[in-house]
Protein backbone atom coordinates (compact mmCIF):
# COMPACT_ATOMS: atom_id res chain seq x y z
CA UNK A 1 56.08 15.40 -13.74
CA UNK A 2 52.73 12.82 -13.84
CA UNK A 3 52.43 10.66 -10.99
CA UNK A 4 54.06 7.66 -12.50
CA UNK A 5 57.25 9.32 -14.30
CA UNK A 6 60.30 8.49 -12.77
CA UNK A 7 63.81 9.88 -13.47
CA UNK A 8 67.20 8.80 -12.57
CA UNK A 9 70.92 9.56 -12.98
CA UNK A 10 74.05 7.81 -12.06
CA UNK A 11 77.64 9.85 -10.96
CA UNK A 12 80.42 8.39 -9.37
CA UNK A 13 81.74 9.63 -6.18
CA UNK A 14 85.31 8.23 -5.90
CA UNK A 15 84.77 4.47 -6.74
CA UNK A 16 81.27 4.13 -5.67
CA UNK A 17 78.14 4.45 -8.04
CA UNK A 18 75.45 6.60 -6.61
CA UNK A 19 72.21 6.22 -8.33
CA UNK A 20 69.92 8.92 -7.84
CA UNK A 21 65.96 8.80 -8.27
CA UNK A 22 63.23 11.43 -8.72
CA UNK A 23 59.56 10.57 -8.73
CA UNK A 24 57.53 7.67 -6.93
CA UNK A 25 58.43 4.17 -7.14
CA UNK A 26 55.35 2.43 -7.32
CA UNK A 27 53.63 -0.44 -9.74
CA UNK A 28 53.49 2.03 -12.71
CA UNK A 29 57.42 2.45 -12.49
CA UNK A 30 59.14 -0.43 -10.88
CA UNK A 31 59.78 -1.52 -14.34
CA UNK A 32 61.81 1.35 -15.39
CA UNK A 33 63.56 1.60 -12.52
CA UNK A 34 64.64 -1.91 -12.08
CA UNK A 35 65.76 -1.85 -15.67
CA UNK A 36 68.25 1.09 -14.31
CA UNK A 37 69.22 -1.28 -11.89
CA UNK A 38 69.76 -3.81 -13.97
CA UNK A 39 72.16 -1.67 -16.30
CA UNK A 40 74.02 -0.29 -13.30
CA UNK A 41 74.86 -3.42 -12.40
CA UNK A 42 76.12 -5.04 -15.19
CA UNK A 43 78.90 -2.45 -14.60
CA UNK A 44 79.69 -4.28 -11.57
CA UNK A 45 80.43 -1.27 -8.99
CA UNK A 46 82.77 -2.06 -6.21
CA UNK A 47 79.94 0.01 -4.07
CA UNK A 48 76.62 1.07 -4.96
CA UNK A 49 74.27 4.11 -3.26
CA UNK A 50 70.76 4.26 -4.02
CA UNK A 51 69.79 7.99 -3.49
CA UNK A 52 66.08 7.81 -2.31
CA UNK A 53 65.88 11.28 -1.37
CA UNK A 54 63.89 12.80 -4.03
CA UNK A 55 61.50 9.87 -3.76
CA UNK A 56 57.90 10.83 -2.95
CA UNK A 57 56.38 7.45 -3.03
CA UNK A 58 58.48 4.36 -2.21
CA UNK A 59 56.20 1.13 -2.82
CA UNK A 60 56.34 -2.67 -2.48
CA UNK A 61 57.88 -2.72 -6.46
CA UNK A 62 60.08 -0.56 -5.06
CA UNK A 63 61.22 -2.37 -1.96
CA UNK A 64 61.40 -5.56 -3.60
CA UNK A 65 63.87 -4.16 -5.92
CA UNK A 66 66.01 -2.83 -3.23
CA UNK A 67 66.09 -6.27 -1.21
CA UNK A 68 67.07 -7.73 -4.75
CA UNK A 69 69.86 -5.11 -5.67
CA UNK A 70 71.35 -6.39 -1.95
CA UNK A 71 71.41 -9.47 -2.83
CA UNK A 72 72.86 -9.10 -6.26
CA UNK A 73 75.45 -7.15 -4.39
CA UNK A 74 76.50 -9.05 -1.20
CA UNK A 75 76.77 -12.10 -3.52
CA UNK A 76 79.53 -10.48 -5.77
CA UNK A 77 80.84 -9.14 -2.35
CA UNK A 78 80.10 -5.86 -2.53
CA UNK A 79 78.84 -2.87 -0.60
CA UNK A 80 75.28 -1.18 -1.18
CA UNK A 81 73.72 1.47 0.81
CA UNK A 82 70.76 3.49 0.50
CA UNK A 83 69.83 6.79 1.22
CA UNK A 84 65.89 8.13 2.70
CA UNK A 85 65.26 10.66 4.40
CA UNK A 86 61.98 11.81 4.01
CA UNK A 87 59.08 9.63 5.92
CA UNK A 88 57.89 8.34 2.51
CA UNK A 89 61.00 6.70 1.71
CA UNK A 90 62.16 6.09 5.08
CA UNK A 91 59.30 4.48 7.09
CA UNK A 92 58.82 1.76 4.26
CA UNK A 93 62.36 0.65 4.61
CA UNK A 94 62.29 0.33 8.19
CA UNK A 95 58.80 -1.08 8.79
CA UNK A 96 59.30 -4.16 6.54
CA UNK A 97 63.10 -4.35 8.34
CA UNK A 98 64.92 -3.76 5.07
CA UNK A 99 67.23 -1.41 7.56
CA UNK A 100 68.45 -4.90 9.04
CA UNK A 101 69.48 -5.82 5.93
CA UNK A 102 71.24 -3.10 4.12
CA UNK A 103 73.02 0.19 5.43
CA UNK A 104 69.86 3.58 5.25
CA UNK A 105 71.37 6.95 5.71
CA UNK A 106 69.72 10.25 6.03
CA UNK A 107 72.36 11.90 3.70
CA UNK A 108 74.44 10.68 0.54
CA UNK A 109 77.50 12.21 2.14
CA UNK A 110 77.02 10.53 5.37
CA UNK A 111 76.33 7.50 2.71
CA UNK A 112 79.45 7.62 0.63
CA UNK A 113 81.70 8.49 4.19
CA UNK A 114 80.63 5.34 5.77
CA UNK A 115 80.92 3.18 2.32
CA UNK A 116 84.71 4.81 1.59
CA UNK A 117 85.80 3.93 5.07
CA UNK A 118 84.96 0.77 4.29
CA UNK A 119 85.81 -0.53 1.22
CA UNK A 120 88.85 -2.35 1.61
CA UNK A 121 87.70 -3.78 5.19
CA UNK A 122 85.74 -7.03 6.08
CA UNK A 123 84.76 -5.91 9.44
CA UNK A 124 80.91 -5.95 10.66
């Protein structure tokens, strides 16, 4: 794999979408991944995961289009998560506070757990 190619595949884990991502997400692919995005949302998941965990590079493209898919989310009142747990993914997320703003888990099971317990609930 070059430096900018960037692969993805989506699965469904009960009724939440878990999008999973290989590669870096930098300038060179933002583009392809927020067209992913794009297309997973349009199927309008009751819960979305972004797997980050395979992610070697996670840039400000990439951020930005995490902050957005939020948004998109929260707005049609639903749930999104995402999952880093390497420093590369991680440490981006948390030092521009993204980590207030959406749920960051070191695993997809501990992920998809937290999301199933609750879906269904309004609590915060």
């Amino acid at each position: 794999m070059s430096a900018s190619e960037l692969t993805t595949s989506v699965a469904h884990r009960d009724q939440i979408t878990v999008l999973s991502v290989v590669g870096d997400i930098d300038v060179a692919t933002a583009p392809a991944f927020e067209t992913v995005v794009a297309a997973v949302l349009a199927d309008d998941p009751i819960a979305l995961i972004i797997d980050l965990s395979k992610v070697d590079l996670l840039a400000t493209a990439g951020l930005r289009i995490l902050a957005g898919t939020h948004q998109k989310l929260t707005r049609r009142g639903r749930r999104f998560a995402v999952v880093a747990d390497s420093p590369a993914t991680r440490r981006p997320i948390q030092l521009t506070d993204l980590n207030q703003l959406f749920a960051l888990y070191l695993t997809l099971d501990d992920a998809i757990t937290s999301l199933r317990k609750s879906q269904g609930t309004t609590t915060q």
